[in-house]
Protein backbone atom coordinates (compact mmCIF):
# COMPACT_ATOMS: atom_id res chain seq x y z
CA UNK A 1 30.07 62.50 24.55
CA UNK A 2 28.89 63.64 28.04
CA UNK A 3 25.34 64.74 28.54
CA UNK A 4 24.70 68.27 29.84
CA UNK A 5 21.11 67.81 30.95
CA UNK A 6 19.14 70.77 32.40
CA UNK A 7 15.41 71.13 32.72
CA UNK A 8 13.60 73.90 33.89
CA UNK A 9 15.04 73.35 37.72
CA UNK A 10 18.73 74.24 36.33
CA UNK A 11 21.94 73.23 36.20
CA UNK A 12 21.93 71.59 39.50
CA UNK A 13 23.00 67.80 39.12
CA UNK A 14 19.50 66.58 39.59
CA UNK A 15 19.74 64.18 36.94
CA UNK A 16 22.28 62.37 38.31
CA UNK A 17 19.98 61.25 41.22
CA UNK A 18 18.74 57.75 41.43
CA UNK A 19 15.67 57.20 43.10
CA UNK A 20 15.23 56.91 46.57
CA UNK A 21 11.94 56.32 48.93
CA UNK A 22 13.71 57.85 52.11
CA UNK A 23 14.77 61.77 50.25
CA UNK A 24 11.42 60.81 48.07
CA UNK A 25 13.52 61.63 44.84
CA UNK A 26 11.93 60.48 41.65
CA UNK A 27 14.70 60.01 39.06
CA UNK A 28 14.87 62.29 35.95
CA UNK A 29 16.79 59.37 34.75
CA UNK A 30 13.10 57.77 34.26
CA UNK A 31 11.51 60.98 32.51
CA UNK A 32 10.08 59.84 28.86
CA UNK A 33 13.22 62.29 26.91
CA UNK A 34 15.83 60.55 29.27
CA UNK A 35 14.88 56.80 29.96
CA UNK A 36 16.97 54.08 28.13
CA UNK A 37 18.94 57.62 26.37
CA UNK A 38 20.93 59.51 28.70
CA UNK A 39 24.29 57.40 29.28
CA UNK A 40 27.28 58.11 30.85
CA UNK A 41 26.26 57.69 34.45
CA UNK A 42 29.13 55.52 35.75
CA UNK A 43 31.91 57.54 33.76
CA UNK A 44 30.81 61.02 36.35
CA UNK A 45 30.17 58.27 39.05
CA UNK A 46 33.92 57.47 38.76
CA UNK A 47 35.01 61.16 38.25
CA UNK A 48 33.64 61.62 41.95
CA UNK A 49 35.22 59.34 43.78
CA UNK A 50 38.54 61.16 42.60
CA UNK A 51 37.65 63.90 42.95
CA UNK A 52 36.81 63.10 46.80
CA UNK A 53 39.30 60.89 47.19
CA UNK A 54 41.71 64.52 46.48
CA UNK A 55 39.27 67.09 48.04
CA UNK A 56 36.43 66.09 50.01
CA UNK A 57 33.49 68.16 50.10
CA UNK A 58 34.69 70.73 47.37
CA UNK A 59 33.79 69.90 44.07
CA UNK A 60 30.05 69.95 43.11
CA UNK A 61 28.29 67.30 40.37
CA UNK A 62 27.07 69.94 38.95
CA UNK A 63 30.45 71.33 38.20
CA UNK A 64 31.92 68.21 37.17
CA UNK A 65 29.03 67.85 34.58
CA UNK A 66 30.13 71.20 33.32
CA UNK A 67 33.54 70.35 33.16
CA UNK A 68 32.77 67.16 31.43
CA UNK A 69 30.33 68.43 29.22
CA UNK A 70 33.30 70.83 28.06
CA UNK A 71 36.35 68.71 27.97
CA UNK A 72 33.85 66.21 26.08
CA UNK A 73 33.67 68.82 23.31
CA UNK A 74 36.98 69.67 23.07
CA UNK A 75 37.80 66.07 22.77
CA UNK A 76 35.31 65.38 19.73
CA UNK A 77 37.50 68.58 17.97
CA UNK A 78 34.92 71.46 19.05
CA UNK A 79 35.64 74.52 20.56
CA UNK A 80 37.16 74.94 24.18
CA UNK A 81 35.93 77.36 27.14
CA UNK A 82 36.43 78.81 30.28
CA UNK A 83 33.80 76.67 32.88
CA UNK A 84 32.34 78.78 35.57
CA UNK A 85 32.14 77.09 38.74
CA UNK A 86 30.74 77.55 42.15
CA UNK A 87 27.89 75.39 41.35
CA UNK A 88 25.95 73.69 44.49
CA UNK A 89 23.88 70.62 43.85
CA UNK A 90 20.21 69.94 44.18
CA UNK A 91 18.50 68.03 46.83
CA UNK A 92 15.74 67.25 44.83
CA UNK A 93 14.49 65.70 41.41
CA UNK A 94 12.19 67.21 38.71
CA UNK A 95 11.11 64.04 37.09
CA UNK A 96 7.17 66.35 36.15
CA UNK A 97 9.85 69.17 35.04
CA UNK A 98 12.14 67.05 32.56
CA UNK A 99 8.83 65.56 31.12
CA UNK A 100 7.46 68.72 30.19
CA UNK A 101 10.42 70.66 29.77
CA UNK A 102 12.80 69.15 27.40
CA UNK A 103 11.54 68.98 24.03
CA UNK A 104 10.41 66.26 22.19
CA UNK A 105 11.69 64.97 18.92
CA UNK A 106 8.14 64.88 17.57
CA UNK A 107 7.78 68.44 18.17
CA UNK A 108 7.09 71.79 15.88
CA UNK A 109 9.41 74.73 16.09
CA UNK A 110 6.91 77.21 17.99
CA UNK A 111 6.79 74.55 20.88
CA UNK A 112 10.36 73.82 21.24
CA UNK A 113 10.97 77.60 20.98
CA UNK A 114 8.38 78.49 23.52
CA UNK A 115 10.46 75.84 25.64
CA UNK A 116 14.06 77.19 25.15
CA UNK A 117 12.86 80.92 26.28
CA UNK A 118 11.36 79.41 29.52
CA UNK A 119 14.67 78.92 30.60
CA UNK A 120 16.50 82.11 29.33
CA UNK A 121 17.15 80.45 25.88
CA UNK A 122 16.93 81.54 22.67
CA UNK A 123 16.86 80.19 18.91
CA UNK A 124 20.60 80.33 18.81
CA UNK A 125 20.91 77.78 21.30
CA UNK A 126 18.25 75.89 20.41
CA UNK A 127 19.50 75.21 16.85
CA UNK A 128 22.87 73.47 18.41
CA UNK A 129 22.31 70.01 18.52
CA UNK A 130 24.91 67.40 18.77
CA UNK A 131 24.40 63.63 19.80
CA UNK A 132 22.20 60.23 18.86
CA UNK A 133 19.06 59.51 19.26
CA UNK A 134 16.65 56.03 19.15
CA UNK A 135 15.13 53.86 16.54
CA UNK A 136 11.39 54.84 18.49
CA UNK A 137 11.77 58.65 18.21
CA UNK A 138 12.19 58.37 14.62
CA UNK A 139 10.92 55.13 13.22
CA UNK A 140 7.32 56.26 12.34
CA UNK A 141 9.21 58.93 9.68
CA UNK A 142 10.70 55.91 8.06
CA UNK A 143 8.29 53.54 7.80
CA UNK A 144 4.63 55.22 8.37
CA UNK A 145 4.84 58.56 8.33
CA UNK A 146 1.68 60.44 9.67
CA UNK A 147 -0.45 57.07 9.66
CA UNK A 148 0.19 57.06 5.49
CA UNK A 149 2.33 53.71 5.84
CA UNK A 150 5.06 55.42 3.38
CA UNK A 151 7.98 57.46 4.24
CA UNK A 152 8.40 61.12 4.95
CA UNK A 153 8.26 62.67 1.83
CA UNK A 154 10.33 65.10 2.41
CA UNK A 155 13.71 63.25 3.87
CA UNK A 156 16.42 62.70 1.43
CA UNK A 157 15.89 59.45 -0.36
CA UNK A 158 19.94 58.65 0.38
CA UNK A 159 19.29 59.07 3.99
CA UNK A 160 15.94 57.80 4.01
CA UNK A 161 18.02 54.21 2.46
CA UNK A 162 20.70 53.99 5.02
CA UNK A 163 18.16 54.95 8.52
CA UNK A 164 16.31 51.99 6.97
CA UNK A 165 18.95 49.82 7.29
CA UNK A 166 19.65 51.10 10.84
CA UNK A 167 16.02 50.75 11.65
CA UNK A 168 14.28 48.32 9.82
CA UNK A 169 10.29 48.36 10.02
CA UNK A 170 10.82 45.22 12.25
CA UNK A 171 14.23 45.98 14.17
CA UNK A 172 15.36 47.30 17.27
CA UNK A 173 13.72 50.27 18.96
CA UNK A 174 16.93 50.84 21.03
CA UNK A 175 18.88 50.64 18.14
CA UNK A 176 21.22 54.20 17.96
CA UNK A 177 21.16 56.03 14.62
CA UNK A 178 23.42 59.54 14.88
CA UNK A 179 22.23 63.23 14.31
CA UNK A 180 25.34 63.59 12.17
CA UNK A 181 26.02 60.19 10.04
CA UNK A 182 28.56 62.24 8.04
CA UNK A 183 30.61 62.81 10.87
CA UNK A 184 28.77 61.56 13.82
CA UNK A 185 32.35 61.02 15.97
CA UNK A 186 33.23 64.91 15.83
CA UNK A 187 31.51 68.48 16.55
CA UNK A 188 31.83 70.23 13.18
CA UNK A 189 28.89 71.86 11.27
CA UNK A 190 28.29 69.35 8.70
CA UNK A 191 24.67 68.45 10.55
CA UNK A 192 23.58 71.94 9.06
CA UNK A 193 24.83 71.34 5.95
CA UNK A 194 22.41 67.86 6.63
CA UNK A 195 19.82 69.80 7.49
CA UNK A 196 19.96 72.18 4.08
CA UNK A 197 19.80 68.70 2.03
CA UNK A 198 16.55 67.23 4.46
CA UNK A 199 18.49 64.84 6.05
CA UNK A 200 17.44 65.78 9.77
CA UNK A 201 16.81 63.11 11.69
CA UNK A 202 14.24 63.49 13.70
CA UNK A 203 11.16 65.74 13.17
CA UNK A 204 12.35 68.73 15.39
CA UNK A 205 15.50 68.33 13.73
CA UNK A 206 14.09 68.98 10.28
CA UNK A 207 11.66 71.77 11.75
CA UNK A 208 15.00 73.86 12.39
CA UNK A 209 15.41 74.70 8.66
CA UNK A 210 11.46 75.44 7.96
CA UNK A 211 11.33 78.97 9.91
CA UNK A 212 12.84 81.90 8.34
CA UNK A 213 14.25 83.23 11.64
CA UNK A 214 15.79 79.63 12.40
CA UNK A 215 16.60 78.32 8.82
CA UNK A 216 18.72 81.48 8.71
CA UNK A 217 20.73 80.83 11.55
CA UNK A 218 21.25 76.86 10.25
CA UNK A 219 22.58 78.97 6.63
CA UNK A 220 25.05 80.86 8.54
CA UNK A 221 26.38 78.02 10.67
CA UNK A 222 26.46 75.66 7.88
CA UNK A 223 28.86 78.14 5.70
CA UNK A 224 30.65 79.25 8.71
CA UNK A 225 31.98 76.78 11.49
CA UNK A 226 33.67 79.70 13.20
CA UNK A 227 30.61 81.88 13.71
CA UNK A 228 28.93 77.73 15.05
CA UNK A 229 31.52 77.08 17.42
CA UNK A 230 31.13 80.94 18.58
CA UNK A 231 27.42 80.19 18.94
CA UNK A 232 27.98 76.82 20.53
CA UNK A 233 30.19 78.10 23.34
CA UNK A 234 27.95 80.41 24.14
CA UNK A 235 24.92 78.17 24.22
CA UNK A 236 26.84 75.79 26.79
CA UNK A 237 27.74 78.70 29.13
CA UNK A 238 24.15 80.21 28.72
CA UNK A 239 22.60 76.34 29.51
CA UNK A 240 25.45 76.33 32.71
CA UNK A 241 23.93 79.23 33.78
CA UNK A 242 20.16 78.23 34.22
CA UNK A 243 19.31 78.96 37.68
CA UNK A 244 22.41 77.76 39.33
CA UNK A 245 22.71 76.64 42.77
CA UNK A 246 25.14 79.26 45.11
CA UNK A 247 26.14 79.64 48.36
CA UNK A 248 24.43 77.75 50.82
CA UNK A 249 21.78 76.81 48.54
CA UNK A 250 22.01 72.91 47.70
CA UNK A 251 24.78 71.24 49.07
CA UNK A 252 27.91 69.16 47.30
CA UNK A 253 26.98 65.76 47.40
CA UNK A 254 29.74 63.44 48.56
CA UNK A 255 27.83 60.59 46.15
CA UNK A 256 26.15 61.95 42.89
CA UNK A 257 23.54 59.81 42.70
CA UNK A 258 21.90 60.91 45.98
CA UNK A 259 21.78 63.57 48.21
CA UNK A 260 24.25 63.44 51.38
């Protein structure tokens, strides 16, 4: 699955950039929500030098992360859409903008909300989650919950048994545990189906089913994977959208991962 990171900045390829004392670009790769998660680096890397190799100068990173982020979806059996393009990159990094921006797996719904529609989104789009996430972001639910040294009462006692034996109290921090573990390799709607039986898992996922507005919205996706995938297309081209780079703003960068 290919990332499709934007924070507050926009879709502008800014987390591809590594850093660099001459530009002065401080990675996003190094932001708290990204470090030691975001993968996938090398596989756009390689995309690139194609690219180039065919038409120099053309094609933006930011586009290709689009397009990946699409045909990545389309691959794990979601829904397919038409990619806007025209996309310029950034010649600058937001590491203070992806720290405070991107919400954090610890956090309630009001906060992430109040995050989303900073940006132009809404709680459609921020109820479409699809991915894996770390032992750390998690662990404390399994093993000390709140400072109580039990569990979180509230995850389903199935679940709570097999994150345990993906994250043991002494184990791995790094170790990868999936949003979905009923069908973790494909974009279908079972995680809402998870979420109606408390077995989010991390904290913000679980927060998505305890607000009327939002629990409604996981109800109707988890009955209807026509009316998600509907949704979900529409999230990706909204999240595409955020402040894009045009015309002579930016510039295409002949090496993603820094500026030319």
């Amino acid at each position: 699955m290919f990332f499709f990171a934007v924070n507050k900045q926009g879709c502008d390829a800014s987390i591809l950039l590594d850093n660099n004392a001459t530009s002065k670009i401080v990675s996003e790769k190094d932001a708290a929500p990204n470090a030691n998660s975001i993968r996938g680096f090398n596989v756009v890397d390689k995309i690139k030098i194609v690219v180039e190799n065919s038409c120099p100068g053309v094609v933006s990173c930011a586009d290709i992360l689009a397009l990946a982020a699409e045909a990545s979806v389309y691959l794990a059996g979601g829904p397919s859409w038409n990619v806007l393009l025209g996309r310029r990159d950034s010649r600058t990094a937001n590491q203070a903008g992806a720290n405070t921006f991107i919400p954090s797996p610890f956090e309630d719904i009001s906060n992430i909300t109040a995050k989303f529609y900073v940006v132009g989104l809404n709680t459609n789009d921020l109820v479409l989650t699809f991915g894996r996430a770390q032992c750390r972001v998690f662990k404390r639910r399994l093993h000390n919950f709140n400072g109580t040294g039990n569990p979180d009462p509230t995850l389903n006692k199935t679940y709570l048994a097999k994150l345990m034996q993906i994250c043991p109290q002494n184990g791995s921090d790094t170790a990868l545990a999936n949003l979905d573990l009923t069908t973790p390799n494909k974009l279908d709607n079972d995680y809402f189906a998870n979420l109606q039986n408390n077995k989010g898992l991390l904290t913000s996922d679980q927060e998505l089913f305890s607000a009327s507005t939002v629990s409604n919205i996981v109800n109707t996706f988890s009955r209807d994977q026509n009316a998600f995938f509907q949704s979900f297309v529409q999230s990706m081209i909204n999240m595409g959208n955020i402040s894009p780079l045009t015309g002579t703003k930016g510039e295409i960068r002949s090496d993603c991962k820094r500026v030319n």
